[in-house]
C-alpha atoms as a PDB file:
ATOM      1  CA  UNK A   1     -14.823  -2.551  -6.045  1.00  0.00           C
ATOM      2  CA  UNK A   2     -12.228   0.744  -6.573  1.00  0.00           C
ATOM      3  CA  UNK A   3     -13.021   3.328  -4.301  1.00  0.00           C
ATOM      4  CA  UNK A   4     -11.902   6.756  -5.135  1.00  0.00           C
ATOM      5  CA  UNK A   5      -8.548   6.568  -3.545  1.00  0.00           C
ATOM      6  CA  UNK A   6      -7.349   3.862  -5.464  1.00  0.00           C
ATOM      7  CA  UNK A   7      -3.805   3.618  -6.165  1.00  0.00           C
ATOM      8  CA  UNK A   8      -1.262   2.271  -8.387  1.00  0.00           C
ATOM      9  CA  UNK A   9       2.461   2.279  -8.717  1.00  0.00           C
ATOM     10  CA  UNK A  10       5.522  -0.107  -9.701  1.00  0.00           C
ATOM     11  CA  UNK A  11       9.007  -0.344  -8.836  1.00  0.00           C
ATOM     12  CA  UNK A  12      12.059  -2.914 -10.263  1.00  0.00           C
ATOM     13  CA  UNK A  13      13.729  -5.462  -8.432  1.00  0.00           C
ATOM     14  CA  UNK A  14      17.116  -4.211  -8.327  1.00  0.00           C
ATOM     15  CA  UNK A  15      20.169  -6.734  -7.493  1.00  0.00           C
ATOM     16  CA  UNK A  16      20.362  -4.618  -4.015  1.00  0.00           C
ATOM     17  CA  UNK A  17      16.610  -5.062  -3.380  1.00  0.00           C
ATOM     18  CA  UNK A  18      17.569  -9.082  -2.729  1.00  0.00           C
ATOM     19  CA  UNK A  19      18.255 -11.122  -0.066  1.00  0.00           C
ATOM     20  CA  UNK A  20      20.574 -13.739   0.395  1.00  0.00           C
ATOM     21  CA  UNK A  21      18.482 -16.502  -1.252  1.00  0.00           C
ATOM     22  CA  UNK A  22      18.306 -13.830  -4.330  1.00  0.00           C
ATOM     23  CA  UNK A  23      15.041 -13.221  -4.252  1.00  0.00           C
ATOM     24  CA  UNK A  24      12.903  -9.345  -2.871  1.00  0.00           C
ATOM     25  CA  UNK A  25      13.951  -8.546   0.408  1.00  0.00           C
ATOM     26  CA  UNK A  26      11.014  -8.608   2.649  1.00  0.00           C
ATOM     27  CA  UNK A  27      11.817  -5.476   4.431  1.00  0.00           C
ATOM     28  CA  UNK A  28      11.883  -3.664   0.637  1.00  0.00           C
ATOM     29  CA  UNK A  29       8.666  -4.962  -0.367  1.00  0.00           C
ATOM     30  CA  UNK A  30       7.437  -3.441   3.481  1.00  0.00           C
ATOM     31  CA  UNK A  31       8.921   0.121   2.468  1.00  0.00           C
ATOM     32  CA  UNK A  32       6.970  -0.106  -0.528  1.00  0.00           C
ATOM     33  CA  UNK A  33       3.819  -1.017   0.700  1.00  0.00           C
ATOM     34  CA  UNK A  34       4.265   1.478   3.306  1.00  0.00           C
ATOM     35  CA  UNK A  35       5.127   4.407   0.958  1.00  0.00           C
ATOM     36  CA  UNK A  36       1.748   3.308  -1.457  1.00  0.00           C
ATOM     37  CA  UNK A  37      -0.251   3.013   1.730  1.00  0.00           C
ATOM     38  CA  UNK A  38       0.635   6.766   2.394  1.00  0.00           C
ATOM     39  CA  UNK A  39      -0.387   8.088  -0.758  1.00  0.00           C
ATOM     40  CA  UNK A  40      -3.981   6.459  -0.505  1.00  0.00           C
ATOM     41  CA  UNK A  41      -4.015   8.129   3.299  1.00  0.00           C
ATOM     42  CA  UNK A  42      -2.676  11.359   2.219  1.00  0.00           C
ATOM     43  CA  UNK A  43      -5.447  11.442  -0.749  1.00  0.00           C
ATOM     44  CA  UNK A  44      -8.111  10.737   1.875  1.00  0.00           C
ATOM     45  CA  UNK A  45      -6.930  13.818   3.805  1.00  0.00           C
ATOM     46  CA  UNK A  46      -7.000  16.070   1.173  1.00  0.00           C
ATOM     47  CA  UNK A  47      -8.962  18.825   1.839  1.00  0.00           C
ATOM     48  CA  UNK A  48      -9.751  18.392   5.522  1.00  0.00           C
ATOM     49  CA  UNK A  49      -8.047  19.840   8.653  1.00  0.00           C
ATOM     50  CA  UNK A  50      -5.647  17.601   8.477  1.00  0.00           C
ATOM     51  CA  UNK A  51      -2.393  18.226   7.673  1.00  0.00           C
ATOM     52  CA  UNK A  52      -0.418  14.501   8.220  1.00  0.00           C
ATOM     53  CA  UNK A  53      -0.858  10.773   8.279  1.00  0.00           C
ATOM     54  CA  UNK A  54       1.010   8.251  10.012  1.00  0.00           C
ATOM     55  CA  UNK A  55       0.918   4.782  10.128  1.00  0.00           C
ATOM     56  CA  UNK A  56      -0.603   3.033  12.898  1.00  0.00           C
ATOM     57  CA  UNK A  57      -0.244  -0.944  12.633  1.00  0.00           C
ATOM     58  CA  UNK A  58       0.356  -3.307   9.823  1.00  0.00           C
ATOM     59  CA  UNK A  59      -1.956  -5.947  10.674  1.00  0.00           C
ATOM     60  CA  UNK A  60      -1.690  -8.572   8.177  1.00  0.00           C
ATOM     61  CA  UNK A  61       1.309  -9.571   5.463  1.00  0.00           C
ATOM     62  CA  UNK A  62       0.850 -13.007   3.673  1.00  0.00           C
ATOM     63  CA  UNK A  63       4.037 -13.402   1.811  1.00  0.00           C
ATOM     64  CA  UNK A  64       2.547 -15.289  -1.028  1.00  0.00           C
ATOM     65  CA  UNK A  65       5.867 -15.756  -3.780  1.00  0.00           C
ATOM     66  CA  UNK A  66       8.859 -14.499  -4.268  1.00  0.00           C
ATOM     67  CA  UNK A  67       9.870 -11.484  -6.858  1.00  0.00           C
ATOM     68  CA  UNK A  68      13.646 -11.881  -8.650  1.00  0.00           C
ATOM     69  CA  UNK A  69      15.964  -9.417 -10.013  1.00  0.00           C
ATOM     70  CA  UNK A  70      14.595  -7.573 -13.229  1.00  0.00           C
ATOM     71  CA  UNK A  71      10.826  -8.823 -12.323  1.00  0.00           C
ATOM     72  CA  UNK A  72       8.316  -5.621 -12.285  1.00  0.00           C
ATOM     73  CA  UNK A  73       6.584  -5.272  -9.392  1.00  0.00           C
ATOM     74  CA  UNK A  74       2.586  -3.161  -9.244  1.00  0.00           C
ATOM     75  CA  UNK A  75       1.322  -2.592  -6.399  1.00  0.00           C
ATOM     76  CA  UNK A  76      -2.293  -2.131  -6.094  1.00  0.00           C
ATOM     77  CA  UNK A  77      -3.656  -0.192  -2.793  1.00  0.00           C
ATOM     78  CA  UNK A  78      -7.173   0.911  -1.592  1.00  0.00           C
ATOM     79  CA  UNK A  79      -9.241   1.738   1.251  1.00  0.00           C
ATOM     80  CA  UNK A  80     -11.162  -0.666   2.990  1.00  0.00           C
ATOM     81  CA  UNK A  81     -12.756   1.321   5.334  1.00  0.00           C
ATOM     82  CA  UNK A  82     -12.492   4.505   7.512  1.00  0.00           C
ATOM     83  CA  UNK A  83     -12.794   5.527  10.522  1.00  0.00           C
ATOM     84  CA  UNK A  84     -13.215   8.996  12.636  1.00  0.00           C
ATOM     85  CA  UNK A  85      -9.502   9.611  12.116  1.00  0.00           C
ATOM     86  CA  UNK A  86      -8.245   5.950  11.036  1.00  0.00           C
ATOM     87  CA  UNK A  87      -8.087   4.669   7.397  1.00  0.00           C
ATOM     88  CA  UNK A  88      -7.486   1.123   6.481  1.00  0.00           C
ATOM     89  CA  UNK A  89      -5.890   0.281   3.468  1.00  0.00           C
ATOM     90  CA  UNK A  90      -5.150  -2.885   1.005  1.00  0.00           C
ATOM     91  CA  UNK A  91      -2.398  -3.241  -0.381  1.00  0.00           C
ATOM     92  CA  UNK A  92      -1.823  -5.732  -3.401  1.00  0.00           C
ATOM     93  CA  UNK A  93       1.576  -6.774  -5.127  1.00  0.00           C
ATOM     94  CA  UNK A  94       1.916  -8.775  -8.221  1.00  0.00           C
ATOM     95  CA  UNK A  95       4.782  -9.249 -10.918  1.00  0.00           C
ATOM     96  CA  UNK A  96       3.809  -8.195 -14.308  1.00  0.00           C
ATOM     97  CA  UNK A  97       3.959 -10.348 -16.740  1.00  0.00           C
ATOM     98  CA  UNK A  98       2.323  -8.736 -19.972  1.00  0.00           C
ATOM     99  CA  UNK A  99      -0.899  -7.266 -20.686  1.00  0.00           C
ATOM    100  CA  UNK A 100      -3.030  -9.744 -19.445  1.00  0.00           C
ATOM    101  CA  UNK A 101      -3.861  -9.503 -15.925  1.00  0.00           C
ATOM    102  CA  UNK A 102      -4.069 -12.966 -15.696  1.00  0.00           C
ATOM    103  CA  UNK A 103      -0.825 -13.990 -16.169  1.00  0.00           C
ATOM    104  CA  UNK A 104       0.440 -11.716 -13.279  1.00  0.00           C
ATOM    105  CA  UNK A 105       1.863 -13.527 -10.272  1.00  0.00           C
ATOM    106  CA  UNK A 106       0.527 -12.474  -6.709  1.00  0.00           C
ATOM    107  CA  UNK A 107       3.542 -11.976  -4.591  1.00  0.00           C
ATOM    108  CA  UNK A 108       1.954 -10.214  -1.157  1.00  0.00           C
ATOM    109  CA  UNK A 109      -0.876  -8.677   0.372  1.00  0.00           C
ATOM    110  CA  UNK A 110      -0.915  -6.485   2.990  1.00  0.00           C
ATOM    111  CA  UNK A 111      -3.364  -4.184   5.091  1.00  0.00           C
ATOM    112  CA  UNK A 112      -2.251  -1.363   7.140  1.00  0.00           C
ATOM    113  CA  UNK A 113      -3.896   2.012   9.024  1.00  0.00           C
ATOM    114  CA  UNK A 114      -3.229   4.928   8.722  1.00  0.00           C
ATOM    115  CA  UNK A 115      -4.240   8.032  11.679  1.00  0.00           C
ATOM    116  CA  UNK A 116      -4.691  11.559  10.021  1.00  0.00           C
ATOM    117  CA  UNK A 117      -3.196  13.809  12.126  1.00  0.00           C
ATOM    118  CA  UNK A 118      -3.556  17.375  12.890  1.00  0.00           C
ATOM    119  CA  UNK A 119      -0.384  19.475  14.831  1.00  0.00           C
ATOM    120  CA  UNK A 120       0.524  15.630  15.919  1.00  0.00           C
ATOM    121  CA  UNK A 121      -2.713  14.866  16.869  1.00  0.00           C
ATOM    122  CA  UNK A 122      -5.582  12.216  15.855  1.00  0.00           C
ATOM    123  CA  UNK A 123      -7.772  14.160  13.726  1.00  0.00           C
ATOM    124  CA  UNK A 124     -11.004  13.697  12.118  1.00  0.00           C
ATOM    125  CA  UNK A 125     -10.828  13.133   8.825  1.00  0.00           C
ATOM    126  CA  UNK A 126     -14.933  13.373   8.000  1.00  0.00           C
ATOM    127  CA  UNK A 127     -14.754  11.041   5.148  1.00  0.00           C
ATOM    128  CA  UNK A 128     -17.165   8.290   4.320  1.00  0.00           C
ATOM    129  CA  UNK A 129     -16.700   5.775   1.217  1.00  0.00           C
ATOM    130  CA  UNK A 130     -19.404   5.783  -1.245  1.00  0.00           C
ATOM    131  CA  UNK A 131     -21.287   3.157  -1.685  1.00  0.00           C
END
């Protein structure tokens, strides 16, 4: 189930994204993930006394296949659940392959947590997810 702050975005795998086996850098998809992950966290924010997010911990990356040059990558990213200042987000990468959905390949998932922050401070954010 999409929650509210559901993202989506996509980037190319450009031949200075690779590593030396030619396939996505690890540390680009991270930066990506990381960058997504801050838009979700920066939409939950909106409108409260906070004024930044940061991220707190990655806590899981599965790896899952690799991503060549030219492949499209969309990354998919969510909240799973909140906290009094923390938000915990999903974050789901796939090459495209066409229209259908089903034919995209899972390359990694992610979850990370974000702290909204106020002056540089943990700040409550007052959000709940509807159910």
């Amino acid at each position: 189930m999409r929650t509210e702050y559901f993202f989506t975005s996509s980037f190319n795998v450009f031949p200075s994204d690779l590593n030396h086996g030619n396939t996505l850098f690890g540390g680009k998809m991270l930066a990506e993930i990381d960058c997504e992950a801050a838009k979700v966290a920066r939409a939950v924010i909106h409108g409260t006394d906070a004024n930044n997010v940061v991220t707190a911990c990655f806590e899981k990356i599965n790896f899952i296949n690799p991503a060549h040059q030219g492949d499209l990558v969309i990354m998919e990213a969510d909240v799973v659940s909140l906290g009094t200042s923390s938000i915990k987000i999903q974050i789901d990468a796939y090459v495209w392959d066409g229209a259908n959905r089903e034919n995209w390949k899972k390359i990694c998932t992610a979850n990370s947590t974000f702290v909204a922050l106020k002056d540089g401070k943990p700040c409550a954010h007052n959000k709940t997810l509807n159910a």
